[in-house]
Structure formats: C-alpha cells, structure tokens
C-alpha atoms as a PDB file:
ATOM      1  CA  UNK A   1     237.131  16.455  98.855  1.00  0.00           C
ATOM      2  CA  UNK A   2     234.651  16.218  96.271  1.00  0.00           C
ATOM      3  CA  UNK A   3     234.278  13.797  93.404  1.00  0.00           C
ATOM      4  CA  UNK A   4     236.512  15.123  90.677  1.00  0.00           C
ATOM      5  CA  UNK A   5     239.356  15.612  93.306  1.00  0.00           C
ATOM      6  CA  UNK A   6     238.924  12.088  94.424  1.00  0.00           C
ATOM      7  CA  UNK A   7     238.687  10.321  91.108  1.00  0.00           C
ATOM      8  CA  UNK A   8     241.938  12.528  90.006  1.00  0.00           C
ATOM      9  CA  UNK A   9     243.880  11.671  92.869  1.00  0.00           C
ATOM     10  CA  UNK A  10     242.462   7.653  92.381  1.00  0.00           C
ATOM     11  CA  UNK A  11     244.492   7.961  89.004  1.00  0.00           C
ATOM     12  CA  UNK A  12     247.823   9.531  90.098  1.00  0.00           C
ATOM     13  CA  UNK A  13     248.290   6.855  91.851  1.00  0.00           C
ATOM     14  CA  UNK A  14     248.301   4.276  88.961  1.00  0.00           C
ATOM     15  CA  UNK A  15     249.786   7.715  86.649  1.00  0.00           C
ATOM     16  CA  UNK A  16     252.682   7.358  89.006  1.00  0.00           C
ATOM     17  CA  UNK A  17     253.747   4.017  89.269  1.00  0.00           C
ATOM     18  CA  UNK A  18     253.688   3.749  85.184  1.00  0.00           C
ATOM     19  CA  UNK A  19     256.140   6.535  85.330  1.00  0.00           C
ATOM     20  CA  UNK A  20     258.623   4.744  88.036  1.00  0.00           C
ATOM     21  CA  UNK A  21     257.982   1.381  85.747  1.00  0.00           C
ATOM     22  CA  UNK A  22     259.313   3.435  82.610  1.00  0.00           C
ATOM     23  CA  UNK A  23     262.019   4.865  84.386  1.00  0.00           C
ATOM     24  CA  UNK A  24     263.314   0.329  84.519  1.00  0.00           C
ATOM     25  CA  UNK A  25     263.213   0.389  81.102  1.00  0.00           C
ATOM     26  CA  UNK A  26     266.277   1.333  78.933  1.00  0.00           C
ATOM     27  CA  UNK A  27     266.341   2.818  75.259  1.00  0.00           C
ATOM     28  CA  UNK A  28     267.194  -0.540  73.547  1.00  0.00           C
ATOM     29  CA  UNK A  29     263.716  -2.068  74.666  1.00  0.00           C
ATOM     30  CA  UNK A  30     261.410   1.105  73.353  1.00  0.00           C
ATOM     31  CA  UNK A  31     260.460  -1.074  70.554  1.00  0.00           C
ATOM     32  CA  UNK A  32     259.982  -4.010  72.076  1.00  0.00           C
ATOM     33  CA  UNK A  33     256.954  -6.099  70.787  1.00  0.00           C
ATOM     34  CA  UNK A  34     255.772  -9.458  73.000  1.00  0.00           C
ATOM     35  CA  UNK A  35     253.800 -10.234  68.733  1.00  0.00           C
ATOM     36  CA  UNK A  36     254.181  -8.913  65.669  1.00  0.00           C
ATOM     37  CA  UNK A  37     251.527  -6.590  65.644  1.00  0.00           C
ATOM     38  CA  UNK A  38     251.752  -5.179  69.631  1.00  0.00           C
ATOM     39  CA  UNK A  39     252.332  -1.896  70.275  1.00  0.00           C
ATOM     40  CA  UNK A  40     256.042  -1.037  71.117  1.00  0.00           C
ATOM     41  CA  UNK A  41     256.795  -0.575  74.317  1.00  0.00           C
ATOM     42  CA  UNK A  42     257.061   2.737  73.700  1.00  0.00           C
ATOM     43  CA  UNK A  43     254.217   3.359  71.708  1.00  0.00           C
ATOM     44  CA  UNK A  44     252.264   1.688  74.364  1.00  0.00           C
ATOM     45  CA  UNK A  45     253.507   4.099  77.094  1.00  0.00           C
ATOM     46  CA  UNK A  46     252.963   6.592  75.009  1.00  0.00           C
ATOM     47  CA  UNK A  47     249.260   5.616  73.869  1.00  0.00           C
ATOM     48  CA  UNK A  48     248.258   5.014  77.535  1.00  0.00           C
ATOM     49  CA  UNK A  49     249.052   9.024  78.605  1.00  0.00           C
ATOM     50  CA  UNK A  50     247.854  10.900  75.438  1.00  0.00           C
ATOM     51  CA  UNK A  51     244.615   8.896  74.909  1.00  0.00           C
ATOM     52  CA  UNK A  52     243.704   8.954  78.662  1.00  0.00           C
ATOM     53  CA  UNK A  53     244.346  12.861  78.316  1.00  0.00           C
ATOM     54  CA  UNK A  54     241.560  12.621  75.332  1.00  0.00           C
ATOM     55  CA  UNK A  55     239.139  11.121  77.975  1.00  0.00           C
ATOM     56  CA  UNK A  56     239.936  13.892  80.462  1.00  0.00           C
ATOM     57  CA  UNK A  57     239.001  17.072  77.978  1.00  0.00           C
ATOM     58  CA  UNK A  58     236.281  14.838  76.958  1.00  0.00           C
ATOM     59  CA  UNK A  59     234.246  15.783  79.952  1.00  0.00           C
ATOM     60  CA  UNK A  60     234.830  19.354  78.954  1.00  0.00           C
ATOM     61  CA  UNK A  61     234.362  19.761  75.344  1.00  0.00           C
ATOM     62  CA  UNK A  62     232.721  16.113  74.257  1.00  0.00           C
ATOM     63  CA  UNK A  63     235.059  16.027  71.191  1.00  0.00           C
ATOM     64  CA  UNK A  64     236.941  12.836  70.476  1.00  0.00           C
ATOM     65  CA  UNK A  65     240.009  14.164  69.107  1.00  0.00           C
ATOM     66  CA  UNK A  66     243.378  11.896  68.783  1.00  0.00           C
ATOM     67  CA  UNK A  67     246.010  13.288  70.786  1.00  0.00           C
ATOM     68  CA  UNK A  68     248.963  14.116  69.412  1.00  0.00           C
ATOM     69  CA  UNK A  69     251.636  11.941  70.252  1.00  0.00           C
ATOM     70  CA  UNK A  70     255.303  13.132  70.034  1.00  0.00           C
ATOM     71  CA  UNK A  71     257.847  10.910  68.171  1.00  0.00           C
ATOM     72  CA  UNK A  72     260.131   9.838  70.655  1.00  0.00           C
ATOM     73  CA  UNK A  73     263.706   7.934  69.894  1.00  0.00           C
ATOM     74  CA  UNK A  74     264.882   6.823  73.600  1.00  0.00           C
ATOM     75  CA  UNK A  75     262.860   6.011  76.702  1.00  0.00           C
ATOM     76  CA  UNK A  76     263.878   9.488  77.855  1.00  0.00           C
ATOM     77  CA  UNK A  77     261.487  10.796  75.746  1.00  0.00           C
ATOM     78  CA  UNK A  78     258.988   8.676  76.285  1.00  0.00           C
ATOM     79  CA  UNK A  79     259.157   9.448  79.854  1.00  0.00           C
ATOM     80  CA  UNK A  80     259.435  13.172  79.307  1.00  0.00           C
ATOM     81  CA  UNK A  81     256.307  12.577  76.912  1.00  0.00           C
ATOM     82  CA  UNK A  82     254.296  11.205  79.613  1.00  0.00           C
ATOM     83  CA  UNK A  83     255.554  13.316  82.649  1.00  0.00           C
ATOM     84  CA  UNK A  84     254.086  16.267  80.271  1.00  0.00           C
ATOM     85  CA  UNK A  85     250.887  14.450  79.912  1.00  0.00           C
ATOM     86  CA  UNK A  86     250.227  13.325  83.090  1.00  0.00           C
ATOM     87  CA  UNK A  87     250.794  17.671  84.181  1.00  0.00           C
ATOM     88  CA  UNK A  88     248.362  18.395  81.429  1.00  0.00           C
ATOM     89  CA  UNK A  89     245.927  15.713  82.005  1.00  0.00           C
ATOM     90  CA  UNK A  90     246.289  16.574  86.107  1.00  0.00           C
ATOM     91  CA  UNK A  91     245.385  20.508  85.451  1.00  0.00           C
ATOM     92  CA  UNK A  92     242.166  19.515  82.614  1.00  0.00           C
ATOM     93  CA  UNK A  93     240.731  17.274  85.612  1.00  0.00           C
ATOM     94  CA  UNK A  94     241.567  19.980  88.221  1.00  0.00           C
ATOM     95  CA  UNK A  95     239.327  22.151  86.241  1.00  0.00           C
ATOM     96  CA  UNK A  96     236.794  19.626  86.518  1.00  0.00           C
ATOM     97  CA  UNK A  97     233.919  20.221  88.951  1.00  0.00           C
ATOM     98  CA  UNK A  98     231.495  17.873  90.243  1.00  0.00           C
ATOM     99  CA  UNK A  99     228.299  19.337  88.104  1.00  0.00           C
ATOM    100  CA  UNK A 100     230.706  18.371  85.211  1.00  0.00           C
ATOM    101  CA  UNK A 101     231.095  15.092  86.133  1.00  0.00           C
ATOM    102  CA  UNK A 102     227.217  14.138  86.971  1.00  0.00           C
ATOM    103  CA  UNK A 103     226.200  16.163  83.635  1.00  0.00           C
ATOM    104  CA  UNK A 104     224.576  13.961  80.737  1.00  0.00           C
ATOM    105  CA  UNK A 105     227.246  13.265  77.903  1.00  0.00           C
ATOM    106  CA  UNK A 106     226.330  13.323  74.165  1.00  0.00           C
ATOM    107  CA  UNK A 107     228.107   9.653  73.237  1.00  0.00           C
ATOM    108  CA  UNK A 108     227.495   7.604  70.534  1.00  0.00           C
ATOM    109  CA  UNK A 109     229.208   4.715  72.233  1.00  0.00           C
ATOM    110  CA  UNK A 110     226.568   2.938  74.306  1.00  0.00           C
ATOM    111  CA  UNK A 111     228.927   1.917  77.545  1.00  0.00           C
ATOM    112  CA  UNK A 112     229.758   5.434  77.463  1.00  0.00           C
ATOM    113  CA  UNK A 113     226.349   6.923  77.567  1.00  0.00           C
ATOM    114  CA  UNK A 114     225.085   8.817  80.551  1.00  0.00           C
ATOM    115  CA  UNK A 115     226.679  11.317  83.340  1.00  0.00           C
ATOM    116  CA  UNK A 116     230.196  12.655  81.935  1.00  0.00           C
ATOM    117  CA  UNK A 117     231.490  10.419  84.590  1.00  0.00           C
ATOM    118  CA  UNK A 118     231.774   7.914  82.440  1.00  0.00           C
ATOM    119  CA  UNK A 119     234.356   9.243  80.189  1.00  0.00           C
ATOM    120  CA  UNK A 120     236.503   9.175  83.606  1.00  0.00           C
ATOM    121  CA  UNK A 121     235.994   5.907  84.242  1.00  0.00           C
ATOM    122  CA  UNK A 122     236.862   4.463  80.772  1.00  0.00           C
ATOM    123  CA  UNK A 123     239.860   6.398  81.702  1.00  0.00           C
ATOM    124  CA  UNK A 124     240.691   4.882  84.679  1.00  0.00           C
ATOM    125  CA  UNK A 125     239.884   1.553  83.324  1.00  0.00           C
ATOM    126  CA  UNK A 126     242.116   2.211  80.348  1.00  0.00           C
ATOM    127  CA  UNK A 127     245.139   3.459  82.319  1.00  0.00           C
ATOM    128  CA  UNK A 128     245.093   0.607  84.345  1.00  0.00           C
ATOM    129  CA  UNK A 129     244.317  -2.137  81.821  1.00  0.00           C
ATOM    130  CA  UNK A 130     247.746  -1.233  79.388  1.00  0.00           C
ATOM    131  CA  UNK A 131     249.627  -0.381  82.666  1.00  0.00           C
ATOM    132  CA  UNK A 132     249.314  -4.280  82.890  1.00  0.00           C
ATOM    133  CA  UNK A 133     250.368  -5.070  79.804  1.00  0.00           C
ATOM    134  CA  UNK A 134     253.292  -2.909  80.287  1.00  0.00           C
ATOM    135  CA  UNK A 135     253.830  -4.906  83.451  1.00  0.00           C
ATOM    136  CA  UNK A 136     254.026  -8.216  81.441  1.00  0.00           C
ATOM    137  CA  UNK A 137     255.932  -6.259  78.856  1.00  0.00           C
ATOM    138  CA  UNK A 138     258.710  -5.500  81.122  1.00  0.00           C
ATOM    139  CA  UNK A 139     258.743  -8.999  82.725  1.00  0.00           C
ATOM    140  CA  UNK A 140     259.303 -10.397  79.199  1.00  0.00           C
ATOM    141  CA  UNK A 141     262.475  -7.694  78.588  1.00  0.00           C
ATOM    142  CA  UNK A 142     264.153  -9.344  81.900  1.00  0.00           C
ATOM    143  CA  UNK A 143     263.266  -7.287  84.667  1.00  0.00           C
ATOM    144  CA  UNK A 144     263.782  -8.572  88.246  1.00  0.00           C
ATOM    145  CA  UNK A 145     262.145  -5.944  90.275  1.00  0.00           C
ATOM    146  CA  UNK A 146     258.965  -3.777  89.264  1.00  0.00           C
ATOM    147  CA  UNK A 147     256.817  -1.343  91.679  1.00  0.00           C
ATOM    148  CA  UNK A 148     253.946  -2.293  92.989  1.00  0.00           C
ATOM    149  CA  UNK A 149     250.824  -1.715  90.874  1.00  0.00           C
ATOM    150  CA  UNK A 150     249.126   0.500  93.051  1.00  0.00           C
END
C-alpha cells in the first residue's frame, strides 16, 4: 500500500465516524452555537468536509481556493453535503501518488512549507481537531451515546 493510500484510508476512518455522529443530530440543533460567535453546528460540519477537500486538491494544483459550501436547511443536508464531499475528497486523494506527496510545495505559510505532504497532514489534523468540537457540541445538545472517535 503506498503512502497516499495509507494516509487516505488513515482519514476515512475519522471521515466516517463524523458522518455516523451527524446522523445523532436532528434538524432543530443545525444551528446550535456552544458562544455567540461559534460556528453552527451545521456550519461546522459543513466547514470541516469542504475545507479539508481544499487541502486535498491542494497537493494537486497548490491553489488555495474556498470551497463552496452548499446552503443547507436540515441536518439532511448537511449530511448529504458531506457524504458528497467526503466521495469527492476520497477520488482527488486516490489520484494522488506518492511522488505527489514527497514533491516540494510552493506555501507561503511557514508550518506548511516543504514536501506536499504537508498539506495532508494539516488535513488530517484539521478533520480531527473540529470533529472534537463537534463531539463536545453534541454532548452539550443532550446526547447520551456518541461513536467512538476513531
């Protein structure tokens, strides 16, 4: 298995259990806020798939480019949105090959800076850093039982 395949497969595993953790959450909690100025519930589910799909095509084309994030008025569609992201992000990292990865990148942003690699692992990072928040999120909404984070 080589490095791209691994690293893909490393995320599906977090990609997964955020979708089984948004399929807890019911439409009158999509704009649930823990402070005023948190992302929604929603909007964090939502931010966590497109942006980590940014990070993905990154390693392909080096442009930062906002993704564009669907409006979505129930948790259905949030959890459509990211079951459509996580197929898109899967196929731009199938692409991937392991001369991709180890290949210099062109950031600006020094913790970025050096094989394209990188740009995978601030994904991975990311994923997993708001998948926590949408843990505490959904603790704070009343919810008994959540999956395991892994």
């Amino acid at each position: 298995m080589g490095q791209a395949n691994q690293m893909m497969n490393e995320w599906l595993q977090h990609r997964i259990v955020l979708e089984k953790l948004l399929e807890s959450i019911d439409d009158e909690h999509i704009d649930f806020r823990p402070w005023e100025d948190a992302m929604a519930l929603g909007e964090l589910a939502l931010h966590i798939a497109g942006w980590n799909d940014v990070f993905v095509s990154m390693v392909t084309t080096e442009d930062f480019v906002p993704p564009d994030i669907p409006e979505c008025k129930t948790m259905g569609d949030v959890r459509k949105a990211v079951k459509d992201f996580t197929e898109k992000t899967k196929a731009a990292y199938e692409s991937l090959t392991d001369a991709d990865l180890e290949a210099e990148n062109n950031s600006s942003h020094p913790k970025l800076q050096g094989a394209k690699k990188r740009y995978l692992i601030a994904m991975y990072d990311h994923e997993i850093h708001h998948k926590g928040q949408l843990f505490v999120y959904t603790r704070m909404i009343g919810a008994k039982e959540v999956p395991f984070f892994r």
